[in-house]
N, C-alpha and C. Protein backbone atom coordinates (compact mmCIF):
# COMPACT_ATOMS: atom_id res chain seq x y z
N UNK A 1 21.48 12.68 -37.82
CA UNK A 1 22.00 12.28 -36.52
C UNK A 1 22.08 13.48 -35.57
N UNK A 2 22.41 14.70 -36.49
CA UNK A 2 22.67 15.81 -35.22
C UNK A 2 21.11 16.19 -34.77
N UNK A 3 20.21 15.64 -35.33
CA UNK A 3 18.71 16.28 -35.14
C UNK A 3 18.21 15.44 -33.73
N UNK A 4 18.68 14.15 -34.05
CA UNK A 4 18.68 12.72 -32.76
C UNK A 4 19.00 13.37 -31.55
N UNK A 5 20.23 13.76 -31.49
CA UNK A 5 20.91 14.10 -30.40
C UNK A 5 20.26 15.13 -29.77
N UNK A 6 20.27 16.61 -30.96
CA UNK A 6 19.43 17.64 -29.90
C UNK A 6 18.13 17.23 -29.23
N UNK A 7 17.36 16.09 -30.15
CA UNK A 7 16.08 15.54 -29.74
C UNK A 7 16.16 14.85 -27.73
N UNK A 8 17.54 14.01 -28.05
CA UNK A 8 17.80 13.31 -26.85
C UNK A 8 18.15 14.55 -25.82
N UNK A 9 19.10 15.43 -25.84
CA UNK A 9 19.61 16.60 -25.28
C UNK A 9 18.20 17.35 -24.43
N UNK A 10 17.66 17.51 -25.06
CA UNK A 10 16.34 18.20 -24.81
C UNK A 10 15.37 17.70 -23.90
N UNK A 11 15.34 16.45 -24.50
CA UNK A 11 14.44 15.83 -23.56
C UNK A 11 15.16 15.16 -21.83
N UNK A 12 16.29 15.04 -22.20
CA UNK A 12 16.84 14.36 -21.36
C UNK A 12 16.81 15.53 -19.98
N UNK A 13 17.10 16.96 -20.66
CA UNK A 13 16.88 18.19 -20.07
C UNK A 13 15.74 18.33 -19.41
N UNK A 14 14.43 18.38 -20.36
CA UNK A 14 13.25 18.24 -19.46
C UNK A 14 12.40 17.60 -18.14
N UNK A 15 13.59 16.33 -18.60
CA UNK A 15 12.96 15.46 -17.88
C UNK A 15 14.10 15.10 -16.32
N UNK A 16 15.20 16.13 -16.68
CA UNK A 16 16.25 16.31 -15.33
C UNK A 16 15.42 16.98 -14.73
N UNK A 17 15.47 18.83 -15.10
CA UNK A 17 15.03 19.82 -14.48
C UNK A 17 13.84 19.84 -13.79
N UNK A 18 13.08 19.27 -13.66
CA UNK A 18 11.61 19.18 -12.42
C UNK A 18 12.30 18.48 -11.16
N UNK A 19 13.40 17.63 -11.76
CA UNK A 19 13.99 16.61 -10.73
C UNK A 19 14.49 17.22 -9.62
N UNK A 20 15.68 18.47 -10.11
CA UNK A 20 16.46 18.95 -9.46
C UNK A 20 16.32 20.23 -8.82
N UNK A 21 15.36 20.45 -9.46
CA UNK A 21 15.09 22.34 -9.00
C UNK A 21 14.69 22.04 -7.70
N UNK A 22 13.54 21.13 -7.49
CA UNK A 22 12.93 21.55 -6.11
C UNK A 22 14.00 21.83 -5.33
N UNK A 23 15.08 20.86 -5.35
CA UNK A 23 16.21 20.33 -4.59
C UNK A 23 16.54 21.71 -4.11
N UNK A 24 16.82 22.47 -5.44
CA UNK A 24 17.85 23.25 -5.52
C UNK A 24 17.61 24.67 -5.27
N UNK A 25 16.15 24.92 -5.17
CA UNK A 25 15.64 26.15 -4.73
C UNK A 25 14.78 26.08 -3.30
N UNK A 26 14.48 24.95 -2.57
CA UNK A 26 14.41 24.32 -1.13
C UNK A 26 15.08 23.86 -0.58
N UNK A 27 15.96 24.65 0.50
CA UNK A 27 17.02 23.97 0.73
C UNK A 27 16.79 23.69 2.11
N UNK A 28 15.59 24.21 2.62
CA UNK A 28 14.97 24.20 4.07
C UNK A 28 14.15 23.42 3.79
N UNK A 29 13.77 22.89 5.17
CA UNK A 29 12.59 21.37 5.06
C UNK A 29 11.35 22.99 5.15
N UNK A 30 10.37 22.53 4.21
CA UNK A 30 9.22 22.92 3.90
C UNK A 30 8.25 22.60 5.80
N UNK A 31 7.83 23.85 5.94
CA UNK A 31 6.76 23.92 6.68
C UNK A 31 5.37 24.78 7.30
N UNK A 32 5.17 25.14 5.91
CA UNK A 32 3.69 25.67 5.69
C UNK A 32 2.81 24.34 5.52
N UNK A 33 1.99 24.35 6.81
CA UNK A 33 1.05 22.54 6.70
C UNK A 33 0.06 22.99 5.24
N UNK A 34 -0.28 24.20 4.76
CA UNK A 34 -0.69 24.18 3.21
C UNK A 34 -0.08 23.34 2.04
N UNK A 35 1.15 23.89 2.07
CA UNK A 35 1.99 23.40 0.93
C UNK A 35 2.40 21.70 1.17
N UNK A 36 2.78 21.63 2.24
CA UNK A 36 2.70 20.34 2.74
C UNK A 36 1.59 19.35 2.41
N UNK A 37 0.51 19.64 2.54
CA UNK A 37 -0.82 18.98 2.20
C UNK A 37 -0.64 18.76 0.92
N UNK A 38 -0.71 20.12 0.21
CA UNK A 38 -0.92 20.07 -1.83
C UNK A 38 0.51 19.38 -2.40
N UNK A 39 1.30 19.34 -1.70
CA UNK A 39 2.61 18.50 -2.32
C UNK A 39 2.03 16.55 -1.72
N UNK A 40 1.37 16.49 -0.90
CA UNK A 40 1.05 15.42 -0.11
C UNK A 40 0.03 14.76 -1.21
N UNK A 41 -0.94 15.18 -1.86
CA UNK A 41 -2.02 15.00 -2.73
C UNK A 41 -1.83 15.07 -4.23
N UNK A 42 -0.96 16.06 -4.25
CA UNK A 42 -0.59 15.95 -6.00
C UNK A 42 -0.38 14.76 -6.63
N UNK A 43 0.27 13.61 -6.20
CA UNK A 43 0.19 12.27 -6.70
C UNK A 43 -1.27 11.33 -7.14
N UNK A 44 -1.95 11.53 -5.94
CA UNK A 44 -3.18 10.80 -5.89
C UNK A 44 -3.85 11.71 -7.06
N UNK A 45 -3.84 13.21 -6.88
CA UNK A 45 -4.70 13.93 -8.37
C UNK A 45 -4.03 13.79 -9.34
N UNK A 46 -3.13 13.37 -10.03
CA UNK A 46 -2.32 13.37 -11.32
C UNK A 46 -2.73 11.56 -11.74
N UNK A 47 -2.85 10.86 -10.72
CA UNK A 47 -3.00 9.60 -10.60
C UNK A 47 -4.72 9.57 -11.68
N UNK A 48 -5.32 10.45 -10.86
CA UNK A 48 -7.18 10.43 -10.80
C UNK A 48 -7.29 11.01 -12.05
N UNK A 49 -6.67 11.84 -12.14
CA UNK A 49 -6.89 12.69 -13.65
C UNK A 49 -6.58 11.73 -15.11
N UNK A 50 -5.63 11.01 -14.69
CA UNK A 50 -4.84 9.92 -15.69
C UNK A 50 -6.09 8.78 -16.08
N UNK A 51 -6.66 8.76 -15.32
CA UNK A 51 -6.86 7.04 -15.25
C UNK A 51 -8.82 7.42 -15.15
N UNK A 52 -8.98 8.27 -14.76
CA UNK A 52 -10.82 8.61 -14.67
C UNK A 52 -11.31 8.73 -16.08
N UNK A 53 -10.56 9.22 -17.04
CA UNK A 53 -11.33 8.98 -18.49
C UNK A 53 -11.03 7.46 -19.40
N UNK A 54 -10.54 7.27 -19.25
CA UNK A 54 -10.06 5.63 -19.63
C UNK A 54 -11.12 4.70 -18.84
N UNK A 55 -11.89 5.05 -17.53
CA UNK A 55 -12.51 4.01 -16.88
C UNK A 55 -13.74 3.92 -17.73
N UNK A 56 -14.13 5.19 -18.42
CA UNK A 56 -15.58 4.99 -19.47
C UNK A 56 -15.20 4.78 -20.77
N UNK A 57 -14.20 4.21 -21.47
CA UNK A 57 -14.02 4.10 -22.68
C UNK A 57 -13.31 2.50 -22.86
N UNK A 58 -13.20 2.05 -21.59
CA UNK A 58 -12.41 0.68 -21.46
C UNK A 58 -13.68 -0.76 -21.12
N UNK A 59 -14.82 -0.16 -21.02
CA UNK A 59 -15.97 -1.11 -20.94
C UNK A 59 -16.75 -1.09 -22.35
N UNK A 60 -17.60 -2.08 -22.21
CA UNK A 60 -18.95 -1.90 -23.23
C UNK A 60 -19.97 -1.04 -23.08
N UNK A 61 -20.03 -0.75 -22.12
CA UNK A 61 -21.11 -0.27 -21.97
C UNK A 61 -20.72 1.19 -20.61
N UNK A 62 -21.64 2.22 -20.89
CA UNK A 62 -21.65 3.01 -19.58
C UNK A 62 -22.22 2.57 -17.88
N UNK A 63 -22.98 1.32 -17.93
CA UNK A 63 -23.63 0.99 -16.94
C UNK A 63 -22.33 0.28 -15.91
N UNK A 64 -21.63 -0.54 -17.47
CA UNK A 64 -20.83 -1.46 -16.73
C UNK A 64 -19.77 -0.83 -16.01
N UNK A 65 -19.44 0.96 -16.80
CA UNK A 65 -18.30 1.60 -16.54
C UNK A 65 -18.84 2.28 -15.22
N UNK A 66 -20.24 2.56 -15.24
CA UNK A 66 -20.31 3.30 -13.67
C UNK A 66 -20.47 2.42 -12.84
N UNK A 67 -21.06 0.56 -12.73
CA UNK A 67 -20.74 0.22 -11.48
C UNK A 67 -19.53 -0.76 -11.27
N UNK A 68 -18.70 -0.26 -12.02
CA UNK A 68 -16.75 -0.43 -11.54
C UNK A 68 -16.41 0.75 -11.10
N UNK A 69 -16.64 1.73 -11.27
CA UNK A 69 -16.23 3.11 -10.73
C UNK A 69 -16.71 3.06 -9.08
N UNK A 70 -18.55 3.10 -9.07
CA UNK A 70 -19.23 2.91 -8.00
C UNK A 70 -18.64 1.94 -6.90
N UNK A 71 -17.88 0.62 -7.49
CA UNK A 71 -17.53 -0.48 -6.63
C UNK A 71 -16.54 0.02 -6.30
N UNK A 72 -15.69 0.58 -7.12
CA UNK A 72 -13.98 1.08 -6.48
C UNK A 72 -13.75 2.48 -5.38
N UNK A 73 -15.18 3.29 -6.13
CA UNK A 73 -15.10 4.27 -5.19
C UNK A 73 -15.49 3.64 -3.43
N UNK A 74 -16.47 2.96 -3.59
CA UNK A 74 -17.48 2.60 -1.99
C UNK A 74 -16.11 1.66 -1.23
N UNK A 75 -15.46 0.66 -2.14
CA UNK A 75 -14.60 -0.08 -1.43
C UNK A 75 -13.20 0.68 -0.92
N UNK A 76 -12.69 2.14 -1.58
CA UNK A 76 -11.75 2.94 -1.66
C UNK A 76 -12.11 3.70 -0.38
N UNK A 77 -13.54 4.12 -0.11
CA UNK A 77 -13.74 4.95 1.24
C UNK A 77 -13.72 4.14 2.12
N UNK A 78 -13.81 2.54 2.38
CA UNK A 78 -13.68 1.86 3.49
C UNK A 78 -12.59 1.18 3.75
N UNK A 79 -11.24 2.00 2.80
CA UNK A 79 -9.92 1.91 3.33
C UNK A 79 -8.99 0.52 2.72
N UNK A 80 -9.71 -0.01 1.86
CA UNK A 80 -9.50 -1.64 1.35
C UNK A 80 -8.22 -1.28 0.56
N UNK A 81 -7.28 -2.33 0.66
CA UNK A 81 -6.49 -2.80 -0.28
C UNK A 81 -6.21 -2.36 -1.69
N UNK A 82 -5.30 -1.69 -2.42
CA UNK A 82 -5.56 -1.60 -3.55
C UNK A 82 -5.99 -3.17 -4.60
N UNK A 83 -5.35 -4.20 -4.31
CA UNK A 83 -5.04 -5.13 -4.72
C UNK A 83 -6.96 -5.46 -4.43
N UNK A 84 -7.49 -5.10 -3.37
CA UNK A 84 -8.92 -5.44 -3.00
C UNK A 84 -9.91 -4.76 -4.09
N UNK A 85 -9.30 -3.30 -4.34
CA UNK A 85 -10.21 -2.45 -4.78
C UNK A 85 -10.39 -2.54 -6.49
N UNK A 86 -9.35 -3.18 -6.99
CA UNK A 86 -9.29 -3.16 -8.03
C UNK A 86 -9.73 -4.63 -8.47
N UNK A 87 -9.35 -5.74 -7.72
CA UNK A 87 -9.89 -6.80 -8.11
C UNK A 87 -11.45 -7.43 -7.96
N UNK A 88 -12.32 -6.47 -6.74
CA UNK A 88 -13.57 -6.32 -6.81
C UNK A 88 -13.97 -4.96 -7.78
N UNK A 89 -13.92 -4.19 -7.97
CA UNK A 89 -14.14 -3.53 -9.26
C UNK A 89 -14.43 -3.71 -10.81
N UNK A 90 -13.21 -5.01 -11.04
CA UNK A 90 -13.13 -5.56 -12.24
C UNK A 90 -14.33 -7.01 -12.59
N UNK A 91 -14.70 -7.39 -10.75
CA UNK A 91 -15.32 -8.67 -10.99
C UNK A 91 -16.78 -7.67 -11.09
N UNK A 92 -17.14 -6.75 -10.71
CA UNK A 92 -18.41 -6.26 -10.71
C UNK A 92 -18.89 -6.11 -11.80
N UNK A 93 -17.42 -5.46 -13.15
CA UNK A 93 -17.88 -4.89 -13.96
C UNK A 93 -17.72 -6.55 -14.92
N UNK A 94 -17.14 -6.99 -14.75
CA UNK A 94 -17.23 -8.53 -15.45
C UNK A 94 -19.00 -9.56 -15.25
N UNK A 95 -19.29 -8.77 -14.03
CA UNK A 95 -20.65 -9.65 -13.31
C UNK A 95 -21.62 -8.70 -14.20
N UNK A 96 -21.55 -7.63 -14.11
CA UNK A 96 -22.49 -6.20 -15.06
C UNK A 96 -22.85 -6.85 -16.51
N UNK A 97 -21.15 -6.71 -17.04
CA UNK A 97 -21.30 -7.47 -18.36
C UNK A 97 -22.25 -8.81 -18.65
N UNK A 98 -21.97 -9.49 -17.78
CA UNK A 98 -22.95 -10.89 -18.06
C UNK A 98 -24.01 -10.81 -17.64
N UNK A 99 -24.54 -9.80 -16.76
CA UNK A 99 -25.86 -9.78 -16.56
C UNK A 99 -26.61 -8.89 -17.82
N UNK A 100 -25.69 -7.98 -18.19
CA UNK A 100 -26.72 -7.17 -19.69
C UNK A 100 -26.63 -7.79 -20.37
């Protein structure tokens, strides 16, 4: 039980401290338009990094996995919907499948 606890202790720690520091060592609103930007984007790259190797290992095939990628990327630069981008993505790679 005491092994549980330091386990919980620890983590519970880890997973405060990213929370609170920024807080606590910025106490001025940030305004370097640099840092601003890379704090602005870090979501979308942690997002891309997560989810870009899973898109070739979650099909049958590589053809089917590059034109769901291809469909999400072309529909993603013309500003569409997530709800758009992902549900034409999935029918492409569903249409891919039945055509090989």
């Amino acid at each position: 039980m005491k092994k549980t606890l330091i386990a919980v202790f620890l983590m519970a720690l880890v997973t405060y401290l990213p929370r609170v520091l920024p807080m606590a060592v910025f106490r001025k609103e940030i305004t370097s338009d640099y840092i601003k930007s890379f704090l602005y984007y870090v979501p979308y790259a942690v997002l891309a990094s997560l989810t870009f190797p899973d898109i070739f290992t979650s099909t049958t095939g590589i053809v089917t996995a590059i034109v769901g990628t291809l469909t999400a990327l072309l529909l993603a630069h013309k500003e569409k919907s997530l709800v758009v981008v992902a549900l034409c993505s999935m029918l492409a790679v569903f249409i891919t499948q039945i055509l090989l």
